[in-house]
Protein backbone atom coordinates (compact mmCIF):
# COMPACT_ATOMS: atom_id res chain seq x y z
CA UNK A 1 18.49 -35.29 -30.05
CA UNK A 2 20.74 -32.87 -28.78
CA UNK A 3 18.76 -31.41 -25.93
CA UNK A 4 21.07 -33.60 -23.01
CA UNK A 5 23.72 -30.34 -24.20
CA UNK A 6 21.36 -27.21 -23.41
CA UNK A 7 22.48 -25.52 -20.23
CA UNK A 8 20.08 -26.21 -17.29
CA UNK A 9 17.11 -23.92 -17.14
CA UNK A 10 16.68 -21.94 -13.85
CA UNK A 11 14.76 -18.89 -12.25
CA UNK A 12 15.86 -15.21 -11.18
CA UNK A 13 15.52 -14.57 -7.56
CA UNK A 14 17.87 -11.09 -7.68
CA UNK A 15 21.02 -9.53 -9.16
CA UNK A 16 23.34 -7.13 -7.46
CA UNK A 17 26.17 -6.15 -9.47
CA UNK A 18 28.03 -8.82 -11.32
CA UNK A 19 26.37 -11.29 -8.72
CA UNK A 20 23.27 -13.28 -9.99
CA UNK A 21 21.15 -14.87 -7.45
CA UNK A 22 18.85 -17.50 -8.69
CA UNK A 23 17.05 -21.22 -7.97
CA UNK A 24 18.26 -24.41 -9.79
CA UNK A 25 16.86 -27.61 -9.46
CA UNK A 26 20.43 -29.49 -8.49
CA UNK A 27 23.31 -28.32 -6.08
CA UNK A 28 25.81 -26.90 -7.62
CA UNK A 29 29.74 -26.34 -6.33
CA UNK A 30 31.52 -23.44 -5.36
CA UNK A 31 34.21 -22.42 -7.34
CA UNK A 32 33.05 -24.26 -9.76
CA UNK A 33 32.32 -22.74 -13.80
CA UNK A 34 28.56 -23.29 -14.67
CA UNK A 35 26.73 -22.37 -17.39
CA UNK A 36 22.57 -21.59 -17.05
CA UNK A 37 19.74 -20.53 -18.88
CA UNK A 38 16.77 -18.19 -18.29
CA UNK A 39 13.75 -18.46 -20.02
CA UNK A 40 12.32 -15.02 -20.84
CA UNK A 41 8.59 -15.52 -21.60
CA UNK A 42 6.85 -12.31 -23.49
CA UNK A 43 10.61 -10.96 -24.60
CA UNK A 44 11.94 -11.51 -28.80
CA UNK A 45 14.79 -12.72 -27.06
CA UNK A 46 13.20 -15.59 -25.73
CA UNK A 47 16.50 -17.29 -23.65
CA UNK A 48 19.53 -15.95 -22.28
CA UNK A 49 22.83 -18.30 -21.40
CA UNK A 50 25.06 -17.11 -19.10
CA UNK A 51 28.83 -18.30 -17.79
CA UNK A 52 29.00 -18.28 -14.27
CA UNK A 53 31.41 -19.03 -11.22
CA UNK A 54 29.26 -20.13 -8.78
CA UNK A 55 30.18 -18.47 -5.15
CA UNK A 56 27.46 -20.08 -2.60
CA UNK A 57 24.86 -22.98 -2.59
CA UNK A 58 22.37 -23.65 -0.29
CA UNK A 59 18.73 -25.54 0.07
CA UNK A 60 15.76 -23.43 -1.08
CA UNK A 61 13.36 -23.38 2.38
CA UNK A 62 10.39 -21.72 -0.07
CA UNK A 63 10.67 -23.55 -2.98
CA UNK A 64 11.71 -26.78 -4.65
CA UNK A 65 15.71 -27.33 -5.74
CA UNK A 66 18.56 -24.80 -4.48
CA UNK A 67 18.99 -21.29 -3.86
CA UNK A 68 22.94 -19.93 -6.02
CA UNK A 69 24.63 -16.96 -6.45
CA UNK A 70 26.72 -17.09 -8.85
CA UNK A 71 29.51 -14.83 -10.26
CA UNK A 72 28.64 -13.24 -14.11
CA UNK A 73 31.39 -13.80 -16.61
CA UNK A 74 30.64 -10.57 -18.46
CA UNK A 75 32.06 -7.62 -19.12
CA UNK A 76 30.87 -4.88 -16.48
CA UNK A 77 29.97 -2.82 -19.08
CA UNK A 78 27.21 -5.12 -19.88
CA UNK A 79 25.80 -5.70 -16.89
CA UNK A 80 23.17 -3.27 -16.13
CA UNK A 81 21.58 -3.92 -19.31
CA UNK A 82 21.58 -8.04 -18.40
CA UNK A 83 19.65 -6.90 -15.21
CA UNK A 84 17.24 -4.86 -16.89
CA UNK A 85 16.48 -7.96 -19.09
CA UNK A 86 16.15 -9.94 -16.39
CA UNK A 87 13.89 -8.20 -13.66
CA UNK A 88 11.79 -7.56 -16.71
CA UNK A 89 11.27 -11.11 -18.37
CA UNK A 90 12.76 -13.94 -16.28
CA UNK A 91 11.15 -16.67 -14.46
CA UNK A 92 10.91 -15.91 -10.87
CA UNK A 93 10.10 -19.10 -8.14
CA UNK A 94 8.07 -18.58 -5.28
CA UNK A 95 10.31 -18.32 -2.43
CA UNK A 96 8.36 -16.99 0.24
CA UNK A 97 10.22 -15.33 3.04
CA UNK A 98 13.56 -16.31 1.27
CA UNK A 99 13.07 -13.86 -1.40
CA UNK A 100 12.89 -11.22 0.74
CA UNK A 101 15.78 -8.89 1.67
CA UNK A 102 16.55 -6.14 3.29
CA UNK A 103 17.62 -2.60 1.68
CA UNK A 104 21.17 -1.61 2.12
CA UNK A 105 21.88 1.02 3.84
CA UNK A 106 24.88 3.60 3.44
CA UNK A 107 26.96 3.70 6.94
CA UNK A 108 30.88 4.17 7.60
CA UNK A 109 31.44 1.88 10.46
CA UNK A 110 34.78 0.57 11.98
CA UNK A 111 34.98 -2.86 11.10
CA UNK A 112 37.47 -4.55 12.84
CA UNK A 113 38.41 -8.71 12.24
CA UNK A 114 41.79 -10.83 12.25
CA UNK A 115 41.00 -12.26 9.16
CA UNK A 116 40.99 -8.45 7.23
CA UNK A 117 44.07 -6.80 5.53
CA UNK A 118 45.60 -4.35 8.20
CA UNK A 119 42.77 -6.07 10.89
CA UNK A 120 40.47 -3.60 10.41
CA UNK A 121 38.32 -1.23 7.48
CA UNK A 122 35.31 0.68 6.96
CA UNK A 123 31.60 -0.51 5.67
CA UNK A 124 30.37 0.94 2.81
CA UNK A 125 26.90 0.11 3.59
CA UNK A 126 25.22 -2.98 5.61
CA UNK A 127 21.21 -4.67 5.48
CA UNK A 128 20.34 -7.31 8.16
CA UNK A 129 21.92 -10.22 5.61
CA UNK A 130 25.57 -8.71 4.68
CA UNK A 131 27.58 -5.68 4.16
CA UNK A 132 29.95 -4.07 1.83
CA UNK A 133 33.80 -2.87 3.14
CA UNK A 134 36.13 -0.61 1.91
CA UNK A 135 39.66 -2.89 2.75
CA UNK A 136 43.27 -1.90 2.15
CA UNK A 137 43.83 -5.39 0.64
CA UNK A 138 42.22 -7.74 -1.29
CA UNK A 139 40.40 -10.62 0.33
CA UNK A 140 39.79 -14.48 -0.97
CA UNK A 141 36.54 -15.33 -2.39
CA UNK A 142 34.49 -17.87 0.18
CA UNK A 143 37.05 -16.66 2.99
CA UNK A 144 35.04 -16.63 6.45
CA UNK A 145 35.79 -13.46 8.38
CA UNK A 146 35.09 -12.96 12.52
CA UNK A 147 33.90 -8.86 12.61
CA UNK A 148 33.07 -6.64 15.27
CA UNK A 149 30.70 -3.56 13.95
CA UNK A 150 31.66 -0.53 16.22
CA UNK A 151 27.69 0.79 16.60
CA UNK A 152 27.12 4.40 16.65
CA UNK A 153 23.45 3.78 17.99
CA UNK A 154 23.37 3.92 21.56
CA UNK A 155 20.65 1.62 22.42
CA UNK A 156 22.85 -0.85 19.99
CA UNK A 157 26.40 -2.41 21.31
CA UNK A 158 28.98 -3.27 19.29
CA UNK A 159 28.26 -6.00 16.91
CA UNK A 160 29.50 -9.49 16.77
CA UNK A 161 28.96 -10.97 13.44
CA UNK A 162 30.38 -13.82 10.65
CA UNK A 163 30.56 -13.87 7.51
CA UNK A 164 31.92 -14.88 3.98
CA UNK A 165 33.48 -12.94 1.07
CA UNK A 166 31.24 -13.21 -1.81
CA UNK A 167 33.10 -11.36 -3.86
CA UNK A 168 36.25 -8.84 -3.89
CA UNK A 169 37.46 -6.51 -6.20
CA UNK A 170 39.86 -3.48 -7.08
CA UNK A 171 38.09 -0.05 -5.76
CA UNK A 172 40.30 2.47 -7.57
CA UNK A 173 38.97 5.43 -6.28
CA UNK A 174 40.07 4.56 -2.89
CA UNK A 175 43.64 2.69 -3.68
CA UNK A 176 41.44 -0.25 -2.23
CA UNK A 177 39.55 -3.38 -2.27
CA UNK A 178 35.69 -3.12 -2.31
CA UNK A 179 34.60 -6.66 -0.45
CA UNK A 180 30.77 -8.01 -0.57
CA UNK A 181 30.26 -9.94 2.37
CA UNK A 182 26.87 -11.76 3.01
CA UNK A 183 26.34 -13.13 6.90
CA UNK A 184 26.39 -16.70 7.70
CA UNK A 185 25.58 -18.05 11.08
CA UNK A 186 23.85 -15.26 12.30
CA UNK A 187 22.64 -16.03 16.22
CA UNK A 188 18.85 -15.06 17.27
CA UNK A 189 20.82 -12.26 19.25
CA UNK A 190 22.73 -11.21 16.47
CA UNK A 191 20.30 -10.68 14.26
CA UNK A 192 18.01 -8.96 16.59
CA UNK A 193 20.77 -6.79 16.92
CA UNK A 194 21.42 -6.75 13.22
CA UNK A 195 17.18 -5.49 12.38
CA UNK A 196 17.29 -2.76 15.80
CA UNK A 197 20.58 -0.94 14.03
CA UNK A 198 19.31 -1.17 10.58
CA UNK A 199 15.68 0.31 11.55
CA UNK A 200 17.74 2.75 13.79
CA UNK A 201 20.05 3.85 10.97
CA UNK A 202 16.96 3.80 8.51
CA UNK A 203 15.05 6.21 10.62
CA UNK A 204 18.30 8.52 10.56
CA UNK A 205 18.92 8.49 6.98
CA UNK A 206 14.91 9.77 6.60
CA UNK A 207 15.68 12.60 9.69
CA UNK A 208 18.07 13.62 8.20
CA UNK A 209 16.76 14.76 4.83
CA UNK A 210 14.05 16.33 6.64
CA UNK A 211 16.86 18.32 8.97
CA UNK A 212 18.60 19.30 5.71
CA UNK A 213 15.34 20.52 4.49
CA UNK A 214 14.82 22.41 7.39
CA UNK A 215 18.09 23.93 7.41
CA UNK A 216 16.97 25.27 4.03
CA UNK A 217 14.07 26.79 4.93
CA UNK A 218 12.00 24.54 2.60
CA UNK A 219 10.56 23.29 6.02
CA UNK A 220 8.83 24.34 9.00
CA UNK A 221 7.91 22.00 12.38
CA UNK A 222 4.79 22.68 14.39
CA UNK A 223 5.77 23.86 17.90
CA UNK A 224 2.99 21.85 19.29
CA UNK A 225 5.46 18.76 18.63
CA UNK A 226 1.76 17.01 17.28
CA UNK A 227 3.06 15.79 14.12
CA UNK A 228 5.59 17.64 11.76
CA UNK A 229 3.87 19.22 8.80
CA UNK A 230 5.69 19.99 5.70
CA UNK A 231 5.10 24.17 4.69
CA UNK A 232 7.08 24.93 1.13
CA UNK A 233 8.56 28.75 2.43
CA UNK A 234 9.78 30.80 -0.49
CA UNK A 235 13.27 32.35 0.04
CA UNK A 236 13.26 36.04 1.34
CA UNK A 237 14.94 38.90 -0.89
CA UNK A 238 17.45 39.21 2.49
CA UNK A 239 18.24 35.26 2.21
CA UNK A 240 18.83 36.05 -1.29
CA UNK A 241 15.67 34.91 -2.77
CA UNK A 242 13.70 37.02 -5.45
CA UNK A 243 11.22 39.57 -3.63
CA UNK A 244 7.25 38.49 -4.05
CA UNK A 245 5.29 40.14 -7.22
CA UNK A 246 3.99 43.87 -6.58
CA UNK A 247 0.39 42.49 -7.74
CA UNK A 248 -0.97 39.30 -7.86
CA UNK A 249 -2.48 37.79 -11.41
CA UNK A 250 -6.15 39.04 -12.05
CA UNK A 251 -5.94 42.25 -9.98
CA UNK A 252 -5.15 45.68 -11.37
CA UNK A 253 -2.85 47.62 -9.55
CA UNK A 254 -3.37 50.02 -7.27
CA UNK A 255 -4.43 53.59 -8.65
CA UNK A 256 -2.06 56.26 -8.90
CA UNK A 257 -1.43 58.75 -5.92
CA UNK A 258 -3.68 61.79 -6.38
CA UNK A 259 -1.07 64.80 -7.69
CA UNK A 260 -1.19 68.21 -6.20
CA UNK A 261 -2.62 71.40 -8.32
């Protein structure tokens, strides 16, 4: 009788933080309070309602209804169990290629805009859809920013990019304002530019693990240049390490020196 009241059921597509990405059947307003339900088949908790402020809404391409992201009303506290419980049990859609997206990537990059506090900050990390900044002010949720990405690739320029604040909030640690913002508009150009510094940067991050490695001695390079191959050196007693074993297991040791009568 009551059923009109129960909050409209929807699927998981991702969750990052206190932001919940998911698929609804009707278009829903930003800025807006909503409140939604996930089914969790095979969990005792069979549903979940949650409070949300929606942030975005756009047309699902792979899948019937519309693609939100909406803000949790939670504690944070709270959170990481919610997305546990929800990778694990929700209702996903098939999106196709929508669903996909790429890994972030850890980078400090000058970030420069007239739209940021002080016109300018530092990324925290980027993917080919968005990036995260480290501003010395806060910034308004929905706000369209103008950036230019100072790229420390050669083969990349500087990049031109827009985008819009998903969400902002207080990054103590830094006397701050951490600022998620996800790339709208994005040019063929741009985001060819966008996948040839993120597979650039990607390749670095993995180089330089192996360099560190190397460093270490827990690594050694062919000199042929062939292909690297990975040799696991034990430290030398000079380098500090503990000298080898006098025998090795399952021999005897070598027989005493003969004395003199």
């Amino acid at each position: 009788m009551f059923g009109f009241l129960s909050p409209e059921a929807v699927k998981f597509v991702d969750m990052r933080e206190a932001l919940l990405t998911f698929v609804c059947a009707r278009p829903k307003k930003p800025g807006t309070a909503s409140k939604v339900r996930f089914v969790l088949p095979g969990c005792k908790t069979k549903k979940v309602d949650l409070n949300l402020r929606i942030v975005t809404t756009r047309p699902s391409t792979g899948a019937k209804g519309h693609i939100c992201v909406g803000f949790v009303i939670m504690s944070e506290e709270y959170l990481g169990e919610l997305e546990d419980l929800l990778r694990s049990y929700a209702e996903r859609p098939d999106l196709g290629a929508a669903a996909r997206r790429s890994p972030r990537l850890p980078i400090s990059l000058k970030t420069m805009g007239r739209e940021l506090p002080g016109f300018s900050c530092v990324t925290v990390d980027i993917s080919q859809h968005g990036l995260r900044l480290n501003c010395h002010g806060p910034m308004n949720q929905g706000q369209v920013v103008n950036l230019v990405l100072e790229s420390d690739v050669a083969s990349v320029d500087n990049m031109t990019v827009r985008g819009r604040v998903v969400w902002c909030r207080e990054n103590r640690e830094v006397k701050g304002h951490l600022v998620g913002v996800e790339f709208v508009d994005v040019t063929p150009a741009q985001a060819d530019a966008l996948e040839r510094y993120n597979k650039s940067l990607a390749g670095r991050l993995r180089g330089n693990v192996m360099h560190r490695q190397i460093a270490d001695g827990e690594i050694t390079v062919r000199p042929d240049g062939a292909e690297e191959e990975a040799i696991i050196k034990p430290p030398s007693p000079a380098a500090g390490g503990a000298p080898p074993p006098p025998n090795l297991p399952g021999k005897p040791p070598p027989p005493p020196p003969p004395q003199p009568k």
